[in-house]
N, C-alpha and C. Protein backbone atom coordinates (compact mmCIF):
# COMPACT_ATOMS: atom_id res chain seq x y z
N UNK A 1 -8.01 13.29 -8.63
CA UNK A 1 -7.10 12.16 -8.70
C UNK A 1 -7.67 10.93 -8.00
N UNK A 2 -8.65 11.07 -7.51
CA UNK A 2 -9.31 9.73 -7.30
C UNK A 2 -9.72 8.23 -7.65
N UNK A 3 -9.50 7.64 -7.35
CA UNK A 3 -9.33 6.38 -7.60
C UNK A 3 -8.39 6.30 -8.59
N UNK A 4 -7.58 6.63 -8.90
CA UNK A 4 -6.01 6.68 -9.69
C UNK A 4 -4.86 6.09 -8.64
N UNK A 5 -4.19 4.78 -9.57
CA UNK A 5 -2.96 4.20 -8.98
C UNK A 5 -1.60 5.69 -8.51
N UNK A 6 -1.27 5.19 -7.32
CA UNK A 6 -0.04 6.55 -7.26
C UNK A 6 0.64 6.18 -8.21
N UNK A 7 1.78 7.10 -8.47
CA UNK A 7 2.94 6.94 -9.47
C UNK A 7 3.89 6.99 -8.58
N UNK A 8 4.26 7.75 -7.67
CA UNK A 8 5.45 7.68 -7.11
C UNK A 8 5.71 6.16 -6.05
N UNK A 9 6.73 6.04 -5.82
CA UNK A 9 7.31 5.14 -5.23
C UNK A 9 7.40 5.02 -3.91
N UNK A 10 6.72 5.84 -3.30
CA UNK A 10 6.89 6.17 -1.95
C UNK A 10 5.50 5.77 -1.11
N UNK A 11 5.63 5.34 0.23
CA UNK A 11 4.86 5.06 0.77
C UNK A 11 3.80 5.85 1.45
N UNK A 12 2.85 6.49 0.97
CA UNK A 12 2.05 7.29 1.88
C UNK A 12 1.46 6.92 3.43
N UNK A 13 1.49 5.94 3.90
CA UNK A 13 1.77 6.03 5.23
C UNK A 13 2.81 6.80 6.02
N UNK A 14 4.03 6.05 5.78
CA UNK A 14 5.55 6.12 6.04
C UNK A 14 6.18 6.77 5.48
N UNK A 15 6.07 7.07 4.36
CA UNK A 15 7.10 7.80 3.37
C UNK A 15 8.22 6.87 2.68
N UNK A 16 8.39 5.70 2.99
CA UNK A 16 9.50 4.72 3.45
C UNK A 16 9.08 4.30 1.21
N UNK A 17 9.97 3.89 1.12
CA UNK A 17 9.50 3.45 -0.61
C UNK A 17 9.20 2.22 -0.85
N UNK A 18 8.22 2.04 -1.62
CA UNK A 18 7.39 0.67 -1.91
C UNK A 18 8.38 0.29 -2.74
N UNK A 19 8.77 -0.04 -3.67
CA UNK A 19 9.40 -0.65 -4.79
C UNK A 19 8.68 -1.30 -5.11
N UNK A 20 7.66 -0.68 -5.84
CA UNK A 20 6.57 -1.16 -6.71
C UNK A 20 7.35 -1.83 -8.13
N UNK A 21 6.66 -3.40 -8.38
CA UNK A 21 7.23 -3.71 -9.48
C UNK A 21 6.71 -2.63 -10.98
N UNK A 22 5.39 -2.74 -10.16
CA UNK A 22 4.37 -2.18 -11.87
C UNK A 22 5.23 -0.72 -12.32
N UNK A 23 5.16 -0.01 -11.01
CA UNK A 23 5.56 1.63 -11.32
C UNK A 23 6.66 1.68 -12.07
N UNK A 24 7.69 0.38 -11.47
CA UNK A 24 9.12 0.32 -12.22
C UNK A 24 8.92 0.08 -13.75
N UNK A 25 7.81 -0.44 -14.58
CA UNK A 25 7.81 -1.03 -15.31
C UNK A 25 7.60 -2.23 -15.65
N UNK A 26 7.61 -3.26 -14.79
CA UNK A 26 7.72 -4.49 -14.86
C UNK A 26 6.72 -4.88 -14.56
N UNK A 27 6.66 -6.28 -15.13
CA UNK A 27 5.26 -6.98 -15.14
C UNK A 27 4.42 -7.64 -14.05
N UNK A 28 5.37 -7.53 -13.00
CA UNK A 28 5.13 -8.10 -11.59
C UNK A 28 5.69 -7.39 -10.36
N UNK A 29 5.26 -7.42 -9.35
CA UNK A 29 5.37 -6.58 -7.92
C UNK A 29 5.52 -7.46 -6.63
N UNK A 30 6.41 -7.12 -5.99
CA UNK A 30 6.44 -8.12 -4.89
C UNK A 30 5.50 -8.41 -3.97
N UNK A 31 4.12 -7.33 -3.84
CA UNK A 31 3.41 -7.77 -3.13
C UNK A 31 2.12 -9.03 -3.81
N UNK A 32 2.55 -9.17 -5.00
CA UNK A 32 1.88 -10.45 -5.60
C UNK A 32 1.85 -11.32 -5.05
N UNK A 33 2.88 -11.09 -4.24
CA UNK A 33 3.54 -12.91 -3.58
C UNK A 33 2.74 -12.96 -2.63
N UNK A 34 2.47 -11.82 -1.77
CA UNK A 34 1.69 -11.38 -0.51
C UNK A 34 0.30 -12.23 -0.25
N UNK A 35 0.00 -12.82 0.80
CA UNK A 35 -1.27 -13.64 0.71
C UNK A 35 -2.36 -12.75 0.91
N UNK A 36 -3.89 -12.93 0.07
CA UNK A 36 -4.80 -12.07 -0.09
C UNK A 36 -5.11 -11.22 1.66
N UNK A 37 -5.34 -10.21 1.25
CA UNK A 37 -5.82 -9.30 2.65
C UNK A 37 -7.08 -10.12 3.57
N UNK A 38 -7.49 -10.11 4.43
CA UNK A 38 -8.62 -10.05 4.78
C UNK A 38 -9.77 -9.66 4.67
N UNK A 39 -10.76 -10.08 4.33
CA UNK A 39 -12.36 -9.07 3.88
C UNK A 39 -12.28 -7.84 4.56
N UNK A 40 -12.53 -8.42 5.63
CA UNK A 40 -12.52 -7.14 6.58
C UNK A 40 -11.54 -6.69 7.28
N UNK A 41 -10.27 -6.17 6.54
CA UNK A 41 -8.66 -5.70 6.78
C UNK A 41 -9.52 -4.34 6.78
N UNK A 42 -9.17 -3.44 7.64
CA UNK A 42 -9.41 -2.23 8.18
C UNK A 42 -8.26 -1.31 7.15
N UNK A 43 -8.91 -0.26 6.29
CA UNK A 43 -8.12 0.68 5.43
C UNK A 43 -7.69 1.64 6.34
N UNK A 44 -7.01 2.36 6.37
CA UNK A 44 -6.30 3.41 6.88
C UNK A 44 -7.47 4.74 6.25
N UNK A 45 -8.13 5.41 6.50
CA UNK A 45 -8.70 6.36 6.54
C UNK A 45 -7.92 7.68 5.45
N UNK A 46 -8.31 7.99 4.71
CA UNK A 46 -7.74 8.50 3.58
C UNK A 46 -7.18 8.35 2.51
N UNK A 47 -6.92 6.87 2.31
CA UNK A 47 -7.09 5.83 1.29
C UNK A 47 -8.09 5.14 0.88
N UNK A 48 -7.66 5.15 -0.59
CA UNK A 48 -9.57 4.81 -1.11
C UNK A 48 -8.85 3.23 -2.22
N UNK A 49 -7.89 2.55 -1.42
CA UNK A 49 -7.22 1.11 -1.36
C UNK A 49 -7.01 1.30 -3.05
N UNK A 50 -6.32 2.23 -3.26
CA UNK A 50 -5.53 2.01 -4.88
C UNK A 50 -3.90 2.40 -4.68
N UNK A 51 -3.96 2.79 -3.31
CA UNK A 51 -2.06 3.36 -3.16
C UNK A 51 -1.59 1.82 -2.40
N UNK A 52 -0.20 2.03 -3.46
CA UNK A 52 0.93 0.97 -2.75
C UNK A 52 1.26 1.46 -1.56
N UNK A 53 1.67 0.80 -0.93
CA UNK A 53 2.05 0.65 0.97
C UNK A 53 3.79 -0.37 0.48
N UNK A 54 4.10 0.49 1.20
CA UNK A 54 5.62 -0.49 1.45
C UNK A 54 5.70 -1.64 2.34
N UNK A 55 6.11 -2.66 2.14
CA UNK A 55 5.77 -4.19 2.67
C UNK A 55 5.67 -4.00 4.22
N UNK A 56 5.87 -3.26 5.36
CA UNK A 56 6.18 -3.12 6.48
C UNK A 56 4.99 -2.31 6.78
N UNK A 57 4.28 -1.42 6.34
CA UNK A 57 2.67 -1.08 6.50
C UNK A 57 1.78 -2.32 6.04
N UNK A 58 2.41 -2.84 4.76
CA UNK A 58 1.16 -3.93 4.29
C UNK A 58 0.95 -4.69 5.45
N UNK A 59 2.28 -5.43 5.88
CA UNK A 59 2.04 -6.30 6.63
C UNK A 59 1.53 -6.20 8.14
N UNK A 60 1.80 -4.71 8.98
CA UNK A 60 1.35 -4.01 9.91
C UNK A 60 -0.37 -4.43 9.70
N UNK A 61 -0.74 -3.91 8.50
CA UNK A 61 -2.41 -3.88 8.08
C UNK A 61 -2.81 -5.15 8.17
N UNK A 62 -2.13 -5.92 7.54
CA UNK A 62 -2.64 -7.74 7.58
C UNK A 62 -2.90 -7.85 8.47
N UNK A 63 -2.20 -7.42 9.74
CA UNK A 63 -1.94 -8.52 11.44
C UNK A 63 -2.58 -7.39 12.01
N UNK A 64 -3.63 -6.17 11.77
CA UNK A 64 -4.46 -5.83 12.33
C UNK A 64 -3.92 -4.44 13.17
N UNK A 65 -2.97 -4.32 13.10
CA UNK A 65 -2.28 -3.45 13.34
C UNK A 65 -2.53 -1.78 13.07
N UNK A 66 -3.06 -0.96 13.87
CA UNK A 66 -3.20 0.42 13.40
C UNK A 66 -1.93 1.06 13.13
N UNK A 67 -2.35 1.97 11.89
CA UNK A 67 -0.99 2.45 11.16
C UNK A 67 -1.74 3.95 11.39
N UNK A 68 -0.52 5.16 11.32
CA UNK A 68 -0.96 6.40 10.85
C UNK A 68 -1.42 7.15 9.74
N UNK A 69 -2.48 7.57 9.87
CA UNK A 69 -3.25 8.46 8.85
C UNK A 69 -2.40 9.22 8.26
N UNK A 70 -2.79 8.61 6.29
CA UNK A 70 -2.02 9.05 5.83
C UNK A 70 -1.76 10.79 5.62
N UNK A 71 -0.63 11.66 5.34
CA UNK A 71 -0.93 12.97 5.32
C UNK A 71 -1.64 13.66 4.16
N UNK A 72 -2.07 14.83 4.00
CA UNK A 72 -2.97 15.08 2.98
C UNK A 72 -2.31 16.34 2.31
């Protein structure tokens, strides 16, 4: 399953739910709005940066913030 978008709705950090626009169907996602990451924004270790994050990890990650490894 590698490099494959998740399907579910849920946040693999947190568990907490993304409300992904795309997953819903729709043509747009709220983190569109989101201003681009940083080059060097630090990934969370077990993400290979194709899973949605619920806006409260994204933004944790933006501002540099260590988050917990996701579970496996």
């Amino acid at each position: 399953m590698e490099n494959e978008l998740q399907t579910e709705d849920q946040c693999p950090l947190c568990g907490e739910p993304v409300g992904c626009g795309i997953t819903a169907g729709n043509d747009h996602c709220w983190c569109f709005e989101m201003p681009p990451s940083p080059p060097d924004m630090e990934k969370p270790e077990g993400l290979d940066g194709q899973a949605c994050l619920c806006n409260s990890c994204l933004m944790k990650l933006k501002k540099g913030e260590k988050l917990a490894t996701p579970a496996k």
